[in-house]
Protein backbone atom coordinates (compact mmCIF):
# COMPACT_ATOMS: atom_id res chain seq x y z
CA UNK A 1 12.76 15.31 -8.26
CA UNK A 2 15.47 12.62 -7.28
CA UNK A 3 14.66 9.71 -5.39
CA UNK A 4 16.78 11.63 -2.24
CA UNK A 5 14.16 14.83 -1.94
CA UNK A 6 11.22 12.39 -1.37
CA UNK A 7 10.01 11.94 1.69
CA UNK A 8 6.96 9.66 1.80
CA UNK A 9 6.50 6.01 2.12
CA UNK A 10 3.54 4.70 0.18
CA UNK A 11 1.62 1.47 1.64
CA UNK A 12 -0.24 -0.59 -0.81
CA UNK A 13 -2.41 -3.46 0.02
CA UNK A 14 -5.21 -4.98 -2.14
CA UNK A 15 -8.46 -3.78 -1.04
CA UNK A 16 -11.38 -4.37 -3.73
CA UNK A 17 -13.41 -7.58 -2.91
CA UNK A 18 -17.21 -8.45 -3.14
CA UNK A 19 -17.93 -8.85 0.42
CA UNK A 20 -17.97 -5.18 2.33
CA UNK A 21 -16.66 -6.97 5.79
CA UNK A 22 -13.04 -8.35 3.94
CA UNK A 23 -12.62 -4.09 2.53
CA UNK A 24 -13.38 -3.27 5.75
CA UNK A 25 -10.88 -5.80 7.25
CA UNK A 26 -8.45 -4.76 4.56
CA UNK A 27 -8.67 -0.85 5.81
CA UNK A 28 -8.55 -1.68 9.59
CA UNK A 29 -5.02 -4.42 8.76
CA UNK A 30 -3.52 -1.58 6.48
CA UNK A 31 -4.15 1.20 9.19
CA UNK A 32 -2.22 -0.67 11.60
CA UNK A 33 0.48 -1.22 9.62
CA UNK A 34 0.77 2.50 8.85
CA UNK A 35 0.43 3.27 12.33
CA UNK A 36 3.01 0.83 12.81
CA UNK A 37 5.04 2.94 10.20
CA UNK A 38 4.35 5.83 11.54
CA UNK A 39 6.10 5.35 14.85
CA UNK A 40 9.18 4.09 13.16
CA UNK A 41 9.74 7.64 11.35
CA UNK A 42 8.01 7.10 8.23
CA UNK A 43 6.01 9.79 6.53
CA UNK A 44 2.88 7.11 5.26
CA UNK A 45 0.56 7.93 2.82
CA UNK A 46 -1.57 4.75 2.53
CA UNK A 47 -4.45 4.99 0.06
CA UNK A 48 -6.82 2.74 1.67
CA UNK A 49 -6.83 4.09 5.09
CA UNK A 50 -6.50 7.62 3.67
CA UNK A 51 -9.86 7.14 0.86
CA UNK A 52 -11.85 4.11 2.51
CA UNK A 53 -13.73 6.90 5.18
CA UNK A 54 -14.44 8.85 2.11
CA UNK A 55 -15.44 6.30 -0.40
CA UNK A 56 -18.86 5.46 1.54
CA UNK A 57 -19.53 8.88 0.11
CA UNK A 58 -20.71 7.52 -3.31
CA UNK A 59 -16.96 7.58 -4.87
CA UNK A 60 -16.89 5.39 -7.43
CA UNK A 61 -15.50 1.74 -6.88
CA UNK A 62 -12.30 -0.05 -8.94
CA UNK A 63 -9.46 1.21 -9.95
CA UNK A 64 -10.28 2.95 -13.10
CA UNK A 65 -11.52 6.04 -10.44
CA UNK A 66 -9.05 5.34 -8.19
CA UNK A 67 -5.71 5.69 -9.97
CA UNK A 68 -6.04 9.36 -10.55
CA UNK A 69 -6.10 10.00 -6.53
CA UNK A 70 -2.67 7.31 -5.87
CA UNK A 71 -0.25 7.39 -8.90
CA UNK A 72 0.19 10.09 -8.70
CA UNK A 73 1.77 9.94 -4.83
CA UNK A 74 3.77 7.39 -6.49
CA UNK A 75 5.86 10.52 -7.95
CA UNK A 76 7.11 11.71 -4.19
CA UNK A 77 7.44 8.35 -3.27
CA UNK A 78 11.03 7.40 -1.40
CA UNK A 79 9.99 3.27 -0.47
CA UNK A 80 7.11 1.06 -1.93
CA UNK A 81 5.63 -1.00 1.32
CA UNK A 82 3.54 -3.59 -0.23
CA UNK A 83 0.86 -5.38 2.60
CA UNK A 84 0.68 -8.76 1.10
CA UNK A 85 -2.76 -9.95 2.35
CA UNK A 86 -5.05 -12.45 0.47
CA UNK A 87 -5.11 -11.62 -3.24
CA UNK A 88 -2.39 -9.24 -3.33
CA UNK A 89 -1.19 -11.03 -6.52
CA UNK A 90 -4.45 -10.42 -8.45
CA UNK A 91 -5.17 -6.86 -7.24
CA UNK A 92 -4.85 -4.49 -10.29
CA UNK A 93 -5.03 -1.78 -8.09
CA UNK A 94 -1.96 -3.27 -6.36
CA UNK A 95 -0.26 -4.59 -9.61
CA UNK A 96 -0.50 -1.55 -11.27
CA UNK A 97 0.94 0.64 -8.67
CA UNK A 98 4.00 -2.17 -8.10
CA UNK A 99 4.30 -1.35 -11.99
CA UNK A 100 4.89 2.71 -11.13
CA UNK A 101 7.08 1.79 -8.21
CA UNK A 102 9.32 -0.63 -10.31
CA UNK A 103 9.22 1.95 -13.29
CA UNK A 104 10.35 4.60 -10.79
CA UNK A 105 13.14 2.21 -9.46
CA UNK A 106 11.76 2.57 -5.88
CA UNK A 107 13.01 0.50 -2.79
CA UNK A 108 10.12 -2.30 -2.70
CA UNK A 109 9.91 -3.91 1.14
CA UNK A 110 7.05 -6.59 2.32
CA UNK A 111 5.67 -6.47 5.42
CA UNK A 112 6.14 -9.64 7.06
CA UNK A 113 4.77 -11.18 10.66
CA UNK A 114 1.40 -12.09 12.22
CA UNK A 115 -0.75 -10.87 8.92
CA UNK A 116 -3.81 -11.95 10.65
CA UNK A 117 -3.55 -9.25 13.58
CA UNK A 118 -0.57 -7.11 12.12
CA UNK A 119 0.08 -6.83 15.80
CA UNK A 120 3.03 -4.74 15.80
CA UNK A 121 5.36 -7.12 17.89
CA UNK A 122 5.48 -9.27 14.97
CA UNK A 123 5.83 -6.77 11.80
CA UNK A 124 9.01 -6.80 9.84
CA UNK A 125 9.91 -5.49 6.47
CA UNK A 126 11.39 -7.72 3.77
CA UNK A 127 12.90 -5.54 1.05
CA UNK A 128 13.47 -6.65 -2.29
CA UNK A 129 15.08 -4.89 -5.56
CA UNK A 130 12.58 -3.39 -8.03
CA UNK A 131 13.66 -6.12 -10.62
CA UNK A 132 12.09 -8.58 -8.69
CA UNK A 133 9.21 -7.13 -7.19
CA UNK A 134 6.43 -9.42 -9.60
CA UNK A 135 8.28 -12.97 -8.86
């Protein structure tokens, strides 16, 4: 499948963290953004606000478990939207699905603005070639 015949836009943020109330923050931050996404015409799958509700199901936790369910969305994948919150550089989660995106030579964009809120007013996108997507 060429990059053309994709259609969705994948949004990754880091998520995993000790303290249940930052995850939590992380999901409600990343669902705005998608929302956000959403009414600009893009088809979002976001694997935080799409697994979070379920994960308080007894899913396992970490990214071992978790790579199965968002790799593979990687493959049908037109534009990588990285959320850059607070440890986005250390994720593995996040680090390892920037490494699928930048082996598929997808279009990599930031989301830039009030990161705090993600109040919609104050999102932009920063894009940036594959290449350069760890620097």
């Amino acid at each position: 499948m060429n990059i053309l015949e994709r259609n969705l836009t994948y949004l990754a943020v880091p998520y995993a963290h000790y303290d249940v109330s930052v995850r939590k923050n992380r999901f409600e931050l990343v669902s705005k953004v998608g929302a956000w996404l959403i009414s600009n015409g893009h088809v979002v799958y976001s694997p935080i606000t799409h697994c979070h509700p379920m994960a308080k199901y007894g899913l396992p936790e970490g990214w071992q478990f978790w790579q199965h369910m968002d790799i593979p969305y990687l493959q049908y994948t037109r534009l990588f939207i990285v959320l850059p919150l607070e440890g986005w550089r250390s994720s593995v989660g996040l680090k390892a699905e920037l490494a699928e995106a930048k082996r598929l030579e997808l279009p990599i964009a930031y989301v830039s603005g009030n990161l705090k809120s993600c109040d919609h007013q104050s999102l932009t996108l920063k894009w940036t070639p594959p290449a350069q997507a760890f620097k």
